[in-house]
N, C-alpha and C. Protein backbone atom coordinates (compact mmCIF):
# COMPACT_ATOMS: atom_id res chain seq x y z
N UNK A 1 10.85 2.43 -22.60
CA UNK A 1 9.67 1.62 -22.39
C UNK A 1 8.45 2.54 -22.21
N UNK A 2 7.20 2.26 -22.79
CA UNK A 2 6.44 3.16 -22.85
C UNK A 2 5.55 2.75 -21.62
N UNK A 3 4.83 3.55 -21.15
CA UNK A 3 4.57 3.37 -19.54
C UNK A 3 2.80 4.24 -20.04
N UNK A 4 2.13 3.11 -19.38
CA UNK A 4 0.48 3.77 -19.07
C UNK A 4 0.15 5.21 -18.33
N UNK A 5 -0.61 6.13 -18.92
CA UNK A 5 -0.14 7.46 -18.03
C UNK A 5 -0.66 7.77 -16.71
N UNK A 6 -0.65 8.20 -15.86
CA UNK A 6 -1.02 8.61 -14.60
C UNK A 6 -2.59 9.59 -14.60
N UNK A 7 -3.48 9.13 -13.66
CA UNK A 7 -4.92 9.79 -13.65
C UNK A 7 -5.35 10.83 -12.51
N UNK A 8 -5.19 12.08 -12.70
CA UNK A 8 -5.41 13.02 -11.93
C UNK A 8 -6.52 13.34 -11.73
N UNK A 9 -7.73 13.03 -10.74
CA UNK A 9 -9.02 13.30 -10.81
C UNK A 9 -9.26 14.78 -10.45
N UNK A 10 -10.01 15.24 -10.86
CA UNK A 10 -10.27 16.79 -10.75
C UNK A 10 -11.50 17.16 -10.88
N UNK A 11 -12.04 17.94 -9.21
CA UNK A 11 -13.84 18.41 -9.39
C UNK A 11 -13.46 19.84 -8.77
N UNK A 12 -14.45 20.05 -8.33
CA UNK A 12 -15.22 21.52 -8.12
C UNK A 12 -14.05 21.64 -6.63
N UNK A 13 -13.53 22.44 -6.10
CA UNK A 13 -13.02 22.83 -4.80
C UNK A 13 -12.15 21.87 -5.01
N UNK A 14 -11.18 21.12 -5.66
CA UNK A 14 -10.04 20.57 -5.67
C UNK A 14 -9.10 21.16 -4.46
N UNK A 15 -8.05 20.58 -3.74
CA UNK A 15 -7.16 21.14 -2.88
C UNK A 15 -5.57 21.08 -4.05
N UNK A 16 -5.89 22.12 -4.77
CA UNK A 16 -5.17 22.30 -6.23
C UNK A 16 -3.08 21.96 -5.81
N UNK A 17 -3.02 22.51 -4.20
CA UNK A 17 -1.50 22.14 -3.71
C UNK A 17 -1.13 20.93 -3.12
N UNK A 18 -1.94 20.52 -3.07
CA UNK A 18 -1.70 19.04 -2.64
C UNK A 18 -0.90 17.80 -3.32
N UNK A 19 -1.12 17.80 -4.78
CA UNK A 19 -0.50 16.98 -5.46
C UNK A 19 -0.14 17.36 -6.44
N UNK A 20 0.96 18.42 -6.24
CA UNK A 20 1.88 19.40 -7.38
C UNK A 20 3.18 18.87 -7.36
N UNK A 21 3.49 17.81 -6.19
CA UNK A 21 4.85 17.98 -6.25
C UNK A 21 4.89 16.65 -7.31
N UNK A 22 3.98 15.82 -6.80
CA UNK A 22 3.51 14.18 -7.49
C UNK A 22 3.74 14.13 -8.92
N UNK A 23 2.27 14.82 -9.39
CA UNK A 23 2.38 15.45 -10.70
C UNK A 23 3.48 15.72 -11.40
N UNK A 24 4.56 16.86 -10.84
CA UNK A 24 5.43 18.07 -11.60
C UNK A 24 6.88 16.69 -11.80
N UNK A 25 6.40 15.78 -10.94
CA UNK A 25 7.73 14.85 -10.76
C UNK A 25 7.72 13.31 -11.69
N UNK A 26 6.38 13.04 -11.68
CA UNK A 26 6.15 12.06 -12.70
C UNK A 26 6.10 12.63 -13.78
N UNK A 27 5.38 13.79 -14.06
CA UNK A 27 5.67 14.01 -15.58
C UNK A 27 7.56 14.44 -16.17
N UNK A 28 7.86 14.86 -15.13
CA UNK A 28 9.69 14.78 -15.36
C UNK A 28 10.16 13.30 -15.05
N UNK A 29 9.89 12.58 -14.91
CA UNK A 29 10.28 10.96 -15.06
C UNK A 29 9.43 10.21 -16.52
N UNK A 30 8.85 10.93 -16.87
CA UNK A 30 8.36 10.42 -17.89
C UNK A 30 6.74 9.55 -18.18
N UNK A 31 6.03 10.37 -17.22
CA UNK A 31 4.78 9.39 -17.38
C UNK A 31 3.99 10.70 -17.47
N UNK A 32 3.02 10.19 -18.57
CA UNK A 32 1.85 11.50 -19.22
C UNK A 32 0.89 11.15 -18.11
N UNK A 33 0.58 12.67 -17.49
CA UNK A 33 -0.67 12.99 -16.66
C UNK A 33 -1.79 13.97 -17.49
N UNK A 34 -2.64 12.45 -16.94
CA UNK A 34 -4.16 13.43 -17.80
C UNK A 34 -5.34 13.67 -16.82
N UNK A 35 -6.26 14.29 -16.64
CA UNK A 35 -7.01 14.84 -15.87
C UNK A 35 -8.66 14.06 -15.94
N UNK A 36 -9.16 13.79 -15.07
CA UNK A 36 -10.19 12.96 -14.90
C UNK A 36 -11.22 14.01 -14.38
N UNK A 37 -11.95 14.00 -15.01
CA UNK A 37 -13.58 15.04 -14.02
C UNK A 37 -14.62 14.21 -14.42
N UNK A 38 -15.81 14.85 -13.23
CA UNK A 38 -16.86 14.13 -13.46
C UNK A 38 -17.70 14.65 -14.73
N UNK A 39 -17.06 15.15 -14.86
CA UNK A 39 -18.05 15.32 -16.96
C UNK A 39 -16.88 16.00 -17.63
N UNK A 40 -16.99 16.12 -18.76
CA UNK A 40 -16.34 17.20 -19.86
C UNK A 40 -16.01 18.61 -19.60
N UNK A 41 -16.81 18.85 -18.57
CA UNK A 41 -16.78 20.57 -18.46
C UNK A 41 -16.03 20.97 -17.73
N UNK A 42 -15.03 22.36 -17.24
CA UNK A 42 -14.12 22.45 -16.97
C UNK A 42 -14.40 22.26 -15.45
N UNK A 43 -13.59 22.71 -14.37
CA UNK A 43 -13.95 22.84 -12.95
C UNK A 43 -12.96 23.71 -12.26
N UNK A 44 -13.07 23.95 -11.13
CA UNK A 44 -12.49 25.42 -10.55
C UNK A 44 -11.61 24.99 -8.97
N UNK A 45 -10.59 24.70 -8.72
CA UNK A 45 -9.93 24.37 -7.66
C UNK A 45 -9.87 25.48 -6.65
N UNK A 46 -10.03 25.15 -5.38
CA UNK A 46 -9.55 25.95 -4.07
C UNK A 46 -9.12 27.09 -4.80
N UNK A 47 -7.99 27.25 -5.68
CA UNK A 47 -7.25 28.14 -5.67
C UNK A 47 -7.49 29.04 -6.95
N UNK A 48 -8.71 29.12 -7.24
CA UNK A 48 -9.79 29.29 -8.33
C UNK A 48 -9.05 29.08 -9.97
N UNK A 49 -8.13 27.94 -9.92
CA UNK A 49 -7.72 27.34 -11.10
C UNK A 49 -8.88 26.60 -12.35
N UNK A 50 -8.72 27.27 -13.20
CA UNK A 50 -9.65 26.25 -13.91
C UNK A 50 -9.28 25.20 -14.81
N UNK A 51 -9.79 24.01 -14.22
CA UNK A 51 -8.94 23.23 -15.30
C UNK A 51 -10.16 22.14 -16.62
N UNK A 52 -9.55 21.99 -17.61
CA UNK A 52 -10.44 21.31 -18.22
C UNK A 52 -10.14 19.65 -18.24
N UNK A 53 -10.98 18.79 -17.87
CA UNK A 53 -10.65 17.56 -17.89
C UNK A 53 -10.12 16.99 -19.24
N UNK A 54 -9.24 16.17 -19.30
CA UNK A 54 -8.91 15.11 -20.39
C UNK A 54 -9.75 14.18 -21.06
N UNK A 55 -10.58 13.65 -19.99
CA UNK A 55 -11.57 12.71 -19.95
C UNK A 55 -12.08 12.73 -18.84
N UNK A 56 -13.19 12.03 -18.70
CA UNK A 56 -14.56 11.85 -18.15
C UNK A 56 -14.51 10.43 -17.08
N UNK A 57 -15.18 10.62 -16.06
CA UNK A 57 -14.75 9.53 -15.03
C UNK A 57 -15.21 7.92 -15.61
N UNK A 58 -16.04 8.00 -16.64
CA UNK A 58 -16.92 7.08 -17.13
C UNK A 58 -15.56 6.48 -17.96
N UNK A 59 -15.03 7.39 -18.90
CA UNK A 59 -13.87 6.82 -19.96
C UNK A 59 -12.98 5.96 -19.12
N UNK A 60 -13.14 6.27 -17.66
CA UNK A 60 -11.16 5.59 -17.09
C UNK A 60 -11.64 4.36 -16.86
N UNK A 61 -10.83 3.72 -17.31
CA UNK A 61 -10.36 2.18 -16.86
C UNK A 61 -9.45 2.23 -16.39
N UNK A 62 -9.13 1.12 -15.48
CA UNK A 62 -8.13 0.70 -14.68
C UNK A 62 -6.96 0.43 -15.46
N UNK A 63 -7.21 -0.87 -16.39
CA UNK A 63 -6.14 -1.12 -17.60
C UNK A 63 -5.36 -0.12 -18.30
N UNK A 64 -5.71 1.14 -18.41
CA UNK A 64 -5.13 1.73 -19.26
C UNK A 64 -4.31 3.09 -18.66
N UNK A 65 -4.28 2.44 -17.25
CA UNK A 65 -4.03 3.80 -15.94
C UNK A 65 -2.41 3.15 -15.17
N UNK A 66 -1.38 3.58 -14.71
CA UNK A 66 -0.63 3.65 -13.95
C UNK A 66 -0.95 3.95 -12.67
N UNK A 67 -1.47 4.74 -12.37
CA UNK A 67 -2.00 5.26 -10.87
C UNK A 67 -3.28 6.49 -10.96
N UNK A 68 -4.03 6.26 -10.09
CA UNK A 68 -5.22 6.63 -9.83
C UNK A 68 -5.06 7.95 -8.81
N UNK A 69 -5.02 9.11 -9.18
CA UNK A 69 -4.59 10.10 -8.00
C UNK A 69 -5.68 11.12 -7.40
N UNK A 70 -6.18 11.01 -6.23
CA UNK A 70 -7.37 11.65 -5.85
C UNK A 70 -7.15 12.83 -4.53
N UNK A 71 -7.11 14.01 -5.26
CA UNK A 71 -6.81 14.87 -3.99
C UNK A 71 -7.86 15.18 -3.46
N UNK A 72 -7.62 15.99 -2.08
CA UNK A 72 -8.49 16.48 -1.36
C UNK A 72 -9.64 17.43 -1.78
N UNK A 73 -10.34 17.57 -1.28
CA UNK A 73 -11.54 18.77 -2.09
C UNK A 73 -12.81 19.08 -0.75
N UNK A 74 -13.42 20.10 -0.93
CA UNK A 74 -14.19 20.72 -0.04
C UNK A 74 -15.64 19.55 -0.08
N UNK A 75 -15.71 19.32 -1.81
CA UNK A 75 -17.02 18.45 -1.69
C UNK A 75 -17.26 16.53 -1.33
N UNK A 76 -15.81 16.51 -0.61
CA UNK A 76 -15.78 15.39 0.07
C UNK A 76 -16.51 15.28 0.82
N UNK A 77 -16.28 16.51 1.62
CA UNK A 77 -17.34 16.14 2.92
C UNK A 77 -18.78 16.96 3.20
N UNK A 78 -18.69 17.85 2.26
CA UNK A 78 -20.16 18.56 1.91
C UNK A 78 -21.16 17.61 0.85
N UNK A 79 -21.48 16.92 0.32
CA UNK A 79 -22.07 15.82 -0.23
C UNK A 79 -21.29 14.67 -0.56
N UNK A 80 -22.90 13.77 -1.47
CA UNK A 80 -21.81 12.39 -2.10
C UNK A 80 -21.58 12.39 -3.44
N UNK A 81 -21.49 13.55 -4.23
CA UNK A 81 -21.60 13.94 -5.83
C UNK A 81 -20.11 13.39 -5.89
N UNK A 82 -18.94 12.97 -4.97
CA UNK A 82 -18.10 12.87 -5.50
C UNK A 82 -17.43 10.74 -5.33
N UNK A 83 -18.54 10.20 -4.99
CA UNK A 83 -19.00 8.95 -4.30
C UNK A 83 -18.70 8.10 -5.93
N UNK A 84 -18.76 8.86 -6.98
CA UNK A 84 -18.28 7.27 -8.27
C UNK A 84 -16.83 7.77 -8.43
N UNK A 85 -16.25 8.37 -7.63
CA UNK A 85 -14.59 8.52 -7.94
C UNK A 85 -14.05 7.61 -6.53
N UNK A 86 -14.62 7.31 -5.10
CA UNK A 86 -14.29 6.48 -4.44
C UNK A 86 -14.54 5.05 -5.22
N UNK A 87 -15.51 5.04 -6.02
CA UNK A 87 -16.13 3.50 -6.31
C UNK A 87 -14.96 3.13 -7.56
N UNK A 88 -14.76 4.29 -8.51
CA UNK A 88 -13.69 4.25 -9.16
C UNK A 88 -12.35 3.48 -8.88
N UNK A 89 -11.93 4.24 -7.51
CA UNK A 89 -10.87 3.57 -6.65
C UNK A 89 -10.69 2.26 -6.45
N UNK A 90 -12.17 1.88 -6.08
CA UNK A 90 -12.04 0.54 -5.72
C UNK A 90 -11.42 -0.49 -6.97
N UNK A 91 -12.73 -0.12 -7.64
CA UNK A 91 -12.37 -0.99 -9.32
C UNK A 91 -10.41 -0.54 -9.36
N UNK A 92 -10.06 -0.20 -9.42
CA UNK A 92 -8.28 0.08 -9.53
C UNK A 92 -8.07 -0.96 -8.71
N UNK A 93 -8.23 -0.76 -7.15
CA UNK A 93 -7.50 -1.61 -6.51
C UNK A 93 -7.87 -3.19 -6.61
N UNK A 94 -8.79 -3.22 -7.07
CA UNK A 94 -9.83 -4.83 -7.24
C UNK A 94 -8.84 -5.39 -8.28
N UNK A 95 -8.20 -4.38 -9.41
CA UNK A 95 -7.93 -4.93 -10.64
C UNK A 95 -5.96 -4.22 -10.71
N UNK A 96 -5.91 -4.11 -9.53
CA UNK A 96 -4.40 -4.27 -9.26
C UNK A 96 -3.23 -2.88 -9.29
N UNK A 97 -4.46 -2.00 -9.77
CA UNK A 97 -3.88 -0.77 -10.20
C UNK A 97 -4.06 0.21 -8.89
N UNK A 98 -2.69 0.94 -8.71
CA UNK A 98 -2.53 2.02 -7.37
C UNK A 98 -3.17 3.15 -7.35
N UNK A 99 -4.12 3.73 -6.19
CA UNK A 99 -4.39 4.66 -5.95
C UNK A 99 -3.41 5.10 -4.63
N UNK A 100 -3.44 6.86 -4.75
CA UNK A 100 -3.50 7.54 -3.68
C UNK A 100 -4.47 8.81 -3.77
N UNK A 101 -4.24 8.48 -2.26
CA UNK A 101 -5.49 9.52 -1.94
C UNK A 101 -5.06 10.47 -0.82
N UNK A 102 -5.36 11.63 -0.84
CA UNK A 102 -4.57 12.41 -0.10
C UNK A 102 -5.78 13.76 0.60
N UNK A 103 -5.96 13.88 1.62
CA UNK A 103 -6.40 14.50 2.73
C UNK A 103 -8.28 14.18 2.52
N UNK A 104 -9.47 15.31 2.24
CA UNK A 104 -10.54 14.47 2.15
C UNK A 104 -10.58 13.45 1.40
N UNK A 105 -9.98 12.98 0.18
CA UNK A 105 -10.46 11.85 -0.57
C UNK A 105 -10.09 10.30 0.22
N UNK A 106 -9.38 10.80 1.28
CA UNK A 106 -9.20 9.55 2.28
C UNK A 106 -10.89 9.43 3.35
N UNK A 107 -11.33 10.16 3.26
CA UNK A 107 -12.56 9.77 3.98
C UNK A 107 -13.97 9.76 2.51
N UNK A 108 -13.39 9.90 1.61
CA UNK A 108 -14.06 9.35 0.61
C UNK A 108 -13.93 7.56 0.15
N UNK A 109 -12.85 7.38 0.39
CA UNK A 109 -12.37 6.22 0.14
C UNK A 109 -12.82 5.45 1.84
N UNK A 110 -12.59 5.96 3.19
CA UNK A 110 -13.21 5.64 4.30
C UNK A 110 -14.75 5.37 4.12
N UNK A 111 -15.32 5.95 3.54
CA UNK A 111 -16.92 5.64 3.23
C UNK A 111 -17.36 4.56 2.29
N UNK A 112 -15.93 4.48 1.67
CA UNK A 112 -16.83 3.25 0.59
C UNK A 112 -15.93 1.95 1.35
N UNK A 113 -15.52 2.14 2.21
CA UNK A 113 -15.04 0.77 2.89
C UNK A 113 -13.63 0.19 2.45
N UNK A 114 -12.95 1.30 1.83
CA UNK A 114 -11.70 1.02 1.23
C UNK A 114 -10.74 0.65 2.40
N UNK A 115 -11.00 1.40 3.48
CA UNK A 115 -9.61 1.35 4.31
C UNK A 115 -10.23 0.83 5.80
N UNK A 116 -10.92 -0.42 5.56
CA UNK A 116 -11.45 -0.92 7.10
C UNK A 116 -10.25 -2.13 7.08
N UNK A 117 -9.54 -2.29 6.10
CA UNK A 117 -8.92 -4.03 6.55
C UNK A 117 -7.33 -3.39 5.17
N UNK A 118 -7.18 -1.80 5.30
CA UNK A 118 -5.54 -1.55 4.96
C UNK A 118 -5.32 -0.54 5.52
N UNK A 119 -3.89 -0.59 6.02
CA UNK A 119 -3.25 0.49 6.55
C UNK A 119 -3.22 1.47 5.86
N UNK A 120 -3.28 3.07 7.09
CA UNK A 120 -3.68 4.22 6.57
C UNK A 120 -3.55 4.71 7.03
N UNK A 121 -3.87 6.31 6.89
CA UNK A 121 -3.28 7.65 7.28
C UNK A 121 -4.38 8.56 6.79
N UNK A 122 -4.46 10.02 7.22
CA UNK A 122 -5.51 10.80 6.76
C UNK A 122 -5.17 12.43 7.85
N UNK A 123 -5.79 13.16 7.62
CA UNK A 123 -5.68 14.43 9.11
C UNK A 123 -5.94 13.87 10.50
N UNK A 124 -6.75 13.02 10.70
CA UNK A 124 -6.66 12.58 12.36
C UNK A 124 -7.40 11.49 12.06
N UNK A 125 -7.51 10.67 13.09
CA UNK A 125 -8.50 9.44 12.90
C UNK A 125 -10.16 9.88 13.51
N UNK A 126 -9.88 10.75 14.20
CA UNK A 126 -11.37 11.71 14.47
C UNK A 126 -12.03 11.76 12.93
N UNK A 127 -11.45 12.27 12.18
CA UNK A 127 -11.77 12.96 10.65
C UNK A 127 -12.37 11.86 10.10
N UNK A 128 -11.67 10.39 10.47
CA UNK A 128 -12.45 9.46 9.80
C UNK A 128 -13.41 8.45 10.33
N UNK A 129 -13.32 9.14 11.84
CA UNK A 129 -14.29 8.37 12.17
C UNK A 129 -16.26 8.85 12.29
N UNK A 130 -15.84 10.06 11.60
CA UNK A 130 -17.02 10.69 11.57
C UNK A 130 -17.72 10.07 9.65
N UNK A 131 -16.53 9.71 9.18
CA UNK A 131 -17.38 8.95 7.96
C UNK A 131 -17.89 7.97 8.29
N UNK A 132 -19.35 7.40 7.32
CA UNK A 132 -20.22 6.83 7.42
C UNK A 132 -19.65 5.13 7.41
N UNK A 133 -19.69 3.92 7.87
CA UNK A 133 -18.94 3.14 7.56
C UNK A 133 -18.34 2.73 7.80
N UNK A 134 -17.35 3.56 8.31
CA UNK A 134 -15.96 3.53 8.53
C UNK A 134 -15.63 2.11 9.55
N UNK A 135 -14.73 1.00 9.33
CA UNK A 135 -14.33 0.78 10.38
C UNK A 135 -13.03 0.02 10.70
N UNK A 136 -12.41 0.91 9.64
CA UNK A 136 -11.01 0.86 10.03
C UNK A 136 -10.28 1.19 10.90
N UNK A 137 -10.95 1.67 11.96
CA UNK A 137 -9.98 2.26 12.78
C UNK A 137 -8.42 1.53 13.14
N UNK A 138 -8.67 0.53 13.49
CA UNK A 138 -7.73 -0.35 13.86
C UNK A 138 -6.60 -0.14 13.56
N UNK A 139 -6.82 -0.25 11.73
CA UNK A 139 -5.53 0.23 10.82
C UNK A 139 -5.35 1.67 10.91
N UNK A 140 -5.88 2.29 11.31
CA UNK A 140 -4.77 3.79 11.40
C UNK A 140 -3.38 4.16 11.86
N UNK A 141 -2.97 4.34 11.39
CA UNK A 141 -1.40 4.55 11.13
C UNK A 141 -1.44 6.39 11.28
N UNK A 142 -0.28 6.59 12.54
CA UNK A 142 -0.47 7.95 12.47
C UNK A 142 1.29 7.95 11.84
N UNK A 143 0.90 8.42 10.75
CA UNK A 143 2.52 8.85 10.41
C UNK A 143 2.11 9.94 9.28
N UNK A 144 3.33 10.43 8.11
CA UNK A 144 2.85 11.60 7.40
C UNK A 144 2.10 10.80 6.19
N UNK A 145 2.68 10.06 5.51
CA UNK A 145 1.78 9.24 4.55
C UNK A 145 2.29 7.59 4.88
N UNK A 146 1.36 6.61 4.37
CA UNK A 146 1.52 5.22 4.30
C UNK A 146 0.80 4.52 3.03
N UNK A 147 2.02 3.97 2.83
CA UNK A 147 1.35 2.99 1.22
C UNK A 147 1.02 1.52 2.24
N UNK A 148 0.11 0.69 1.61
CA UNK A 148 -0.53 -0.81 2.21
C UNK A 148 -0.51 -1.35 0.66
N UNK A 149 0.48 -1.99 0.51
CA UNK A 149 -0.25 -3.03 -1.12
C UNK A 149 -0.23 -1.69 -2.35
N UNK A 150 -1.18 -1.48 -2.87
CA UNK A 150 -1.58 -0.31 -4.11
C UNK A 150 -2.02 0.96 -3.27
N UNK A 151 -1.97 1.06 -2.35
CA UNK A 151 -2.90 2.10 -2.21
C UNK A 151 -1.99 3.38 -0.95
N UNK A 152 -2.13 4.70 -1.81
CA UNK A 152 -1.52 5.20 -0.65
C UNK A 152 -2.57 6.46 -0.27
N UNK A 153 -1.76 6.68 1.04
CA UNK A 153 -2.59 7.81 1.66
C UNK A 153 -1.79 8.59 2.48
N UNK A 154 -2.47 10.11 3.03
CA UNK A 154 -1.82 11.26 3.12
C UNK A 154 -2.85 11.92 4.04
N UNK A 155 -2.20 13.06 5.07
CA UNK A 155 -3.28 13.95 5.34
C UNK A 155 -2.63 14.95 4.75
N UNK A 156 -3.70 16.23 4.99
CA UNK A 156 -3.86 17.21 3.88
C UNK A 156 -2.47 18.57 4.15
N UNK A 157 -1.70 18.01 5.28
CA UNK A 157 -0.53 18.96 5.79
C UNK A 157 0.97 17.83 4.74
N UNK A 158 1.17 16.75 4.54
CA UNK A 158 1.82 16.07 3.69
C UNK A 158 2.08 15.64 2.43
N UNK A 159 1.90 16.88 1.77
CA UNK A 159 1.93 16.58 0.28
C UNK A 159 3.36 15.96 -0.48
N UNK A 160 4.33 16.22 0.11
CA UNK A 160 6.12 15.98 0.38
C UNK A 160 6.23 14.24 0.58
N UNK A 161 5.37 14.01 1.62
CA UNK A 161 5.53 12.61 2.01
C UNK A 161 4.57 11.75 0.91
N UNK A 162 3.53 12.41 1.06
CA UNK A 162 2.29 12.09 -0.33
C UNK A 162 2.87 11.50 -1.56
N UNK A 163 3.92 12.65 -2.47
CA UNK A 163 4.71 12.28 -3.33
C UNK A 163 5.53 11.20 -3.66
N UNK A 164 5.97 11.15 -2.28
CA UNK A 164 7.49 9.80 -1.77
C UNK A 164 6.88 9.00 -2.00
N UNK A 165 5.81 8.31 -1.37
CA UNK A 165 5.23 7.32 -1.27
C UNK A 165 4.75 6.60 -2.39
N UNK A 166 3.95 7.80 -3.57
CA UNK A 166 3.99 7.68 -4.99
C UNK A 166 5.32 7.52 -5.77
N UNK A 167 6.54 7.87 -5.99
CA UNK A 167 7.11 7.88 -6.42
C UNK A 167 7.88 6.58 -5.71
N UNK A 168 8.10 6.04 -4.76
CA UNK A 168 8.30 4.25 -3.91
C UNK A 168 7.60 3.47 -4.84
N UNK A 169 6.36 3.79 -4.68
CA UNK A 169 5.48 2.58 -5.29
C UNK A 169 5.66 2.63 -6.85
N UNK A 170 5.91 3.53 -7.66
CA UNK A 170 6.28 3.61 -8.81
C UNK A 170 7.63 3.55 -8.84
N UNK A 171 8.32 2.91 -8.23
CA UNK A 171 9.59 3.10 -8.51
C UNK A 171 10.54 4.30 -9.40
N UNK A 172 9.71 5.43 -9.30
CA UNK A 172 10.26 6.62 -9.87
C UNK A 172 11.62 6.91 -9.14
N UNK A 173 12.12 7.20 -7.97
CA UNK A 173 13.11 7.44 -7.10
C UNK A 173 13.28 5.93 -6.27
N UNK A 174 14.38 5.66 -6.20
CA UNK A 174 14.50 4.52 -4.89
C UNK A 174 15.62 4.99 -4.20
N UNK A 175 15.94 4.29 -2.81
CA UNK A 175 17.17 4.27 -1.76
C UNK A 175 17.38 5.63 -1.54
N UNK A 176 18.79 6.15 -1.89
CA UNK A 176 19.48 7.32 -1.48
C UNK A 176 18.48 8.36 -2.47
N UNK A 177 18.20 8.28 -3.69
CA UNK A 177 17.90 9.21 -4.34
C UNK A 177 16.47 9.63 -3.75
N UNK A 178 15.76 9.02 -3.43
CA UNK A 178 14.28 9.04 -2.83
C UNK A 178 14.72 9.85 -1.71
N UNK A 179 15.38 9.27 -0.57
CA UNK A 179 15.41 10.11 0.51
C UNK A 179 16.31 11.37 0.40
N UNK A 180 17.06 11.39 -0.67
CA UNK A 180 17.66 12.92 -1.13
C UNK A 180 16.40 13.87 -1.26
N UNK A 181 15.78 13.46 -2.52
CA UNK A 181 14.74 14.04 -3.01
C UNK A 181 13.57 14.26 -2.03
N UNK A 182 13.07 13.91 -0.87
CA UNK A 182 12.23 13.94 0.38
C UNK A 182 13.03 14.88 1.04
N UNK A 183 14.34 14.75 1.11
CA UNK A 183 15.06 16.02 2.18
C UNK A 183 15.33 17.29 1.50
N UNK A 184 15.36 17.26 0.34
CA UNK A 184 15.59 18.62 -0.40
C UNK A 184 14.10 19.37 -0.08
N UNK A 185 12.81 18.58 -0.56
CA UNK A 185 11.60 19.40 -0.69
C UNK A 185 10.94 18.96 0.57
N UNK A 186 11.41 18.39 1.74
CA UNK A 186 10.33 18.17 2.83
C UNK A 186 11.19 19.50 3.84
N UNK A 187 12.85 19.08 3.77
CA UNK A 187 13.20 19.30 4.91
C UNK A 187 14.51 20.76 4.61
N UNK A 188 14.58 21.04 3.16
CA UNK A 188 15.17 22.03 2.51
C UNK A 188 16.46 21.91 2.89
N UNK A 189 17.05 20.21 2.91
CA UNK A 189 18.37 20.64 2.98
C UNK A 189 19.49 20.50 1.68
N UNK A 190 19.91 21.14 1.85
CA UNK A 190 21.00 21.70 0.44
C UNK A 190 22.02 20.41 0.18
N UNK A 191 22.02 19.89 1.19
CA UNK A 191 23.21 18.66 0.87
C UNK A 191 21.86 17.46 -0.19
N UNK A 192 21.29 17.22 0.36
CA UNK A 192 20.40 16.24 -0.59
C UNK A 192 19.99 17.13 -2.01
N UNK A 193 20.38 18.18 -2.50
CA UNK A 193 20.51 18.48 -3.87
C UNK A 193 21.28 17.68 -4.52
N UNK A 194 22.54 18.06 -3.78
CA UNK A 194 23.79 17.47 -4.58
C UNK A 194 23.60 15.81 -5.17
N UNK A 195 23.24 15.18 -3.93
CA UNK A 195 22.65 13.80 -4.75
C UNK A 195 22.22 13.60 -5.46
N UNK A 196 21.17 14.34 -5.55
CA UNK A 196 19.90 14.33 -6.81
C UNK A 196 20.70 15.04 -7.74
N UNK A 197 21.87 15.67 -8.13
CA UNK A 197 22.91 16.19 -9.15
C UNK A 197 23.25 14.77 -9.89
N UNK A 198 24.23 14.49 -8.95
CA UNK A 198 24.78 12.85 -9.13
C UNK A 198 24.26 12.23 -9.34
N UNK A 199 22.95 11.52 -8.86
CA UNK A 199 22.17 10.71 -9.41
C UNK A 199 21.72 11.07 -11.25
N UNK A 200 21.16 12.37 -11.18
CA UNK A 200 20.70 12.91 -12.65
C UNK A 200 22.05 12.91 -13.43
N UNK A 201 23.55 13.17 -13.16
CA UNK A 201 24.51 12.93 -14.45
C UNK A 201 24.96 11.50 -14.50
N UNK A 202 24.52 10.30 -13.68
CA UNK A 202 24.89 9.03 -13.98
C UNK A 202 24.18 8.75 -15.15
């Protein structure tokens, strides 16, 4: 079955480790990841990666997306140049399609009023209560990540749980194999390989 591909947004100071495991795991389940920037031109991650976008934030539609994936980045919270990729978000979730968002892009998504009335997660609720807006508090959820409906979230120490949560809501992994696959790469234990063996020769 051919499956809509997955949208990796990508700007200037990206937190480039954050959503490697997400990525490296949907594209081995079979869903094409393409790269979203705010223009054509390439851009330079934390980890001075350069990557060139696929397309342009203007090209994405919701319709033609599986999941909407927005990592963390330095210019979350140093300006609002990155303010039509929260608005982006919204249009997804308005029109049924999943985002996650994982360490600043959760107080990007806190500013545009995404997470005053869904459960959530982020580095502390301090972090988000210093965004503009904000008034979700209520719903804060201190755990490592939490999906609400379409939408998941992460702070910037949970990229492991980040993944799970993506791969739940996509039904990429379920039951035993999910929590194999969470204990091999969260918690390095050697017995949850073997599952994920078994599971892959059924």
């Amino acid at each position: 079955m051919s499956r809509k591909p997955v949208h990796l947004a990508v700007y200037d100071s990206l937190a480039d480790w954050e959503t490697g495991h997400t990525t490296a795991h949907l594209a081995r389940a079979g869903y094409r990841v393409l790269t979203v920037g705010p223009t054509s031109e390439p851009v330079t991650s934390i980890g001075g990666l350069r990557v060139q976008p696929d397309l342009t934030l203007g090209e994405l539609r919701p319709e033609d997306s599986s999941l909407l994936i927005l990592p963390g980045a330095d210019l979350w919270d140093a300006t609002d140049e990155l303010t039509p990729f929260a608005r982006t978000a919204r249009a997804f979730l308005d029109a049924g399609v999943p985002v996650a968002a994982i360490c600043g892009a959760t107080a990007g998504l806190a500013r545009e009023g995404l997470l005053d009335d869904r459960a959530h997660t982020s580095a502390t609720p301090y972090y988000l209560t210093a965004a503009a807006e904000y008034a979700g508090a209520g719903h804060y959820v201190e755990a490592d990540a939490v999906t609400d409906g379409n939408l998941v979230t992460a702070g910037p120490t949970e990229p492991v749980a980040f993944a799970r949560e993506v791969f739940r809501l996509l039904g990429v992994y379920e039951g035993e194999v999910l929590d194999a696959w969470y204990r091999l790469y969260h918690d390095s234990d050697v017995q949850a390989y073997f599952v994920l063996q078994q599971a892959a020769a059924r």
